[in-house]
C-alpha atoms as a PDB file:
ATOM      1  CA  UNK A   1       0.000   0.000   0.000  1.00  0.00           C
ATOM      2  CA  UNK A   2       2.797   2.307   0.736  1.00  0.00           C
ATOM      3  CA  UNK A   3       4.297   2.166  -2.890  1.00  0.00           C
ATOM      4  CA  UNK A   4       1.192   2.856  -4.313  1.00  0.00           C
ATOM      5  CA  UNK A   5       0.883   5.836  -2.310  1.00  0.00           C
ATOM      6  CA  UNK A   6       4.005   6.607  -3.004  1.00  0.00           C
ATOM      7  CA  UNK A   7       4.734  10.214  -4.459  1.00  0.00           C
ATOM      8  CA  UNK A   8       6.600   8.375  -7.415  1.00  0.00           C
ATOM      9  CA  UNK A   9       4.009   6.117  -8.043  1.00  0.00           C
ATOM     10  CA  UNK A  10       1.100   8.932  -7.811  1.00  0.00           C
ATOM     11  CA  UNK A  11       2.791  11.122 -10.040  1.00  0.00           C
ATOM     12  CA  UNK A  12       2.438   7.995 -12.740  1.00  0.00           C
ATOM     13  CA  UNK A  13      -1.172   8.416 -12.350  1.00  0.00           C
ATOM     14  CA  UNK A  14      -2.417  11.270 -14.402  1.00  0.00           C
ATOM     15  CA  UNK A  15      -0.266  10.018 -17.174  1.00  0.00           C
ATOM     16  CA  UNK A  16      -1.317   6.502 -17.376  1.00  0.00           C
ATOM     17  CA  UNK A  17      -5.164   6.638 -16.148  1.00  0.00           C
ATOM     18  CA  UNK A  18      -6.122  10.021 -16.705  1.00  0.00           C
ATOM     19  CA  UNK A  19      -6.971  10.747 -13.235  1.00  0.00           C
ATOM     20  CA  UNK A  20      -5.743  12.879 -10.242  1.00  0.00           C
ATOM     21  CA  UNK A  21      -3.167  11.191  -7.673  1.00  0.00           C
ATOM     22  CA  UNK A  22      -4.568  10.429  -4.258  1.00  0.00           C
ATOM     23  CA  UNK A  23      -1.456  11.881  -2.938  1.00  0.00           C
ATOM     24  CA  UNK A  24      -1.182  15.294  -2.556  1.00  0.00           C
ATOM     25  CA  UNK A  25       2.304  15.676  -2.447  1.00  0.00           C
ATOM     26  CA  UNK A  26       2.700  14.202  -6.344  1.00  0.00           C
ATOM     27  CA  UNK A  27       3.143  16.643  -8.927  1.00  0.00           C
ATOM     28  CA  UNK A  28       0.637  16.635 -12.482  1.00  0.00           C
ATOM     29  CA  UNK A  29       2.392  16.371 -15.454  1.00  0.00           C
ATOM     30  CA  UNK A  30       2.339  19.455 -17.361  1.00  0.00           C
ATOM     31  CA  UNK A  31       0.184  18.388 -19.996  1.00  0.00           C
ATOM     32  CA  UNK A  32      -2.099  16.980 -17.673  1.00  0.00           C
ATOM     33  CA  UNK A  33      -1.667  20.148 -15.390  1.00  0.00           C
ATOM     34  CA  UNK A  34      -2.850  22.698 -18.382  1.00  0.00           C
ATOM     35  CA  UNK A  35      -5.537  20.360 -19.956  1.00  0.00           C
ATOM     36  CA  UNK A  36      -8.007  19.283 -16.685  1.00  0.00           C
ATOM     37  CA  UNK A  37      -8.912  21.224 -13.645  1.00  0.00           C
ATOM     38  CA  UNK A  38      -9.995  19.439 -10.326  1.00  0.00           C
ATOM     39  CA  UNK A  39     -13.499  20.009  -9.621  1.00  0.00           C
ATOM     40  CA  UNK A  40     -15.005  21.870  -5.857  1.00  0.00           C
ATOM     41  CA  UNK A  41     -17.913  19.140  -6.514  1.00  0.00           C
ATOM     42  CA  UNK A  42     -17.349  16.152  -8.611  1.00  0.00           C
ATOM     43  CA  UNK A  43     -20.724  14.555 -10.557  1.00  0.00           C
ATOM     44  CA  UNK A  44     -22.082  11.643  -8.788  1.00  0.00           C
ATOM     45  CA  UNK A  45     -24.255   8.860  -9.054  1.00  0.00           C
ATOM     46  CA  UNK A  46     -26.738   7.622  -6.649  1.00  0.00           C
ATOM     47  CA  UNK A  47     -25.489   4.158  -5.440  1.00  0.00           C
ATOM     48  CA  UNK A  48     -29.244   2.982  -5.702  1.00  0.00           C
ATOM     49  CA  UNK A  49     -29.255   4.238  -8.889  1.00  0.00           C
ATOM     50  CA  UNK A  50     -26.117   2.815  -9.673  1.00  0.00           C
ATOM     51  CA  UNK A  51     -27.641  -1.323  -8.577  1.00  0.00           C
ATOM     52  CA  UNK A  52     -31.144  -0.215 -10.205  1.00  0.00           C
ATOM     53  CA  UNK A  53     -29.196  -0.248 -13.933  1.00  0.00           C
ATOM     54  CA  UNK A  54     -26.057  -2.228 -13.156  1.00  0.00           C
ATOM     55  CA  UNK A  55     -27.220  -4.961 -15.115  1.00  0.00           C
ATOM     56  CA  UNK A  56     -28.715  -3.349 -18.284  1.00  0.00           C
ATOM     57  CA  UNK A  57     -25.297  -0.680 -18.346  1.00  0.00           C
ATOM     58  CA  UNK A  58     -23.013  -4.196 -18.551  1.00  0.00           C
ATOM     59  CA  UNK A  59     -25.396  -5.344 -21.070  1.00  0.00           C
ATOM     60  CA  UNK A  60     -24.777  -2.295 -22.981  1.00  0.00           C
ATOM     61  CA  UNK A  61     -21.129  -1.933 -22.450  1.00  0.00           C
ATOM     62  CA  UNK A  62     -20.555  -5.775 -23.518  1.00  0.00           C
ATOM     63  CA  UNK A  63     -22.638  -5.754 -26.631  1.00  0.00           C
ATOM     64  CA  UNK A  64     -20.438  -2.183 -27.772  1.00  0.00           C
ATOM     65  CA  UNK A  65     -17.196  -3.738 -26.830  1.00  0.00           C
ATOM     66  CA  UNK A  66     -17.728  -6.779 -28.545  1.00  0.00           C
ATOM     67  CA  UNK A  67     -18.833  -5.549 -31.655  1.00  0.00           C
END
């Protein structure tokens, strides 16, 4: 858990996944640094929601990737 954490391995992150570190302490990339902004309040989705159309999203997602 520590390496992940890690300010090395966080500052990996952006680059390779395309999302914020969970460490504070990494630095963003530059490109990633002048392309995205981090958000005051992030979109969510309701976690009932989320079960309610679990089934029919992997459905969906299967059929597309499989195409």
């Amino acid at each position: 858990m520590d390496f992940l954490l890690s300010t090395a391995f966080q500052e990996d992150i952006p680059a390779n996944m395309f999302v914020f570190p969970a460490n504070s302490k990494a630095s963003l990339p530059k490109e990633f640094a002048s392309t995205v902004r981090l958000v005051d309040k992030p979109l969510t989705l309701d976690p009932t929601q989320i079960e309610a159309k679990r089934d029919d999203w992997t459905e969906r997602w299967t059929k597309a990737v499989l195409r």
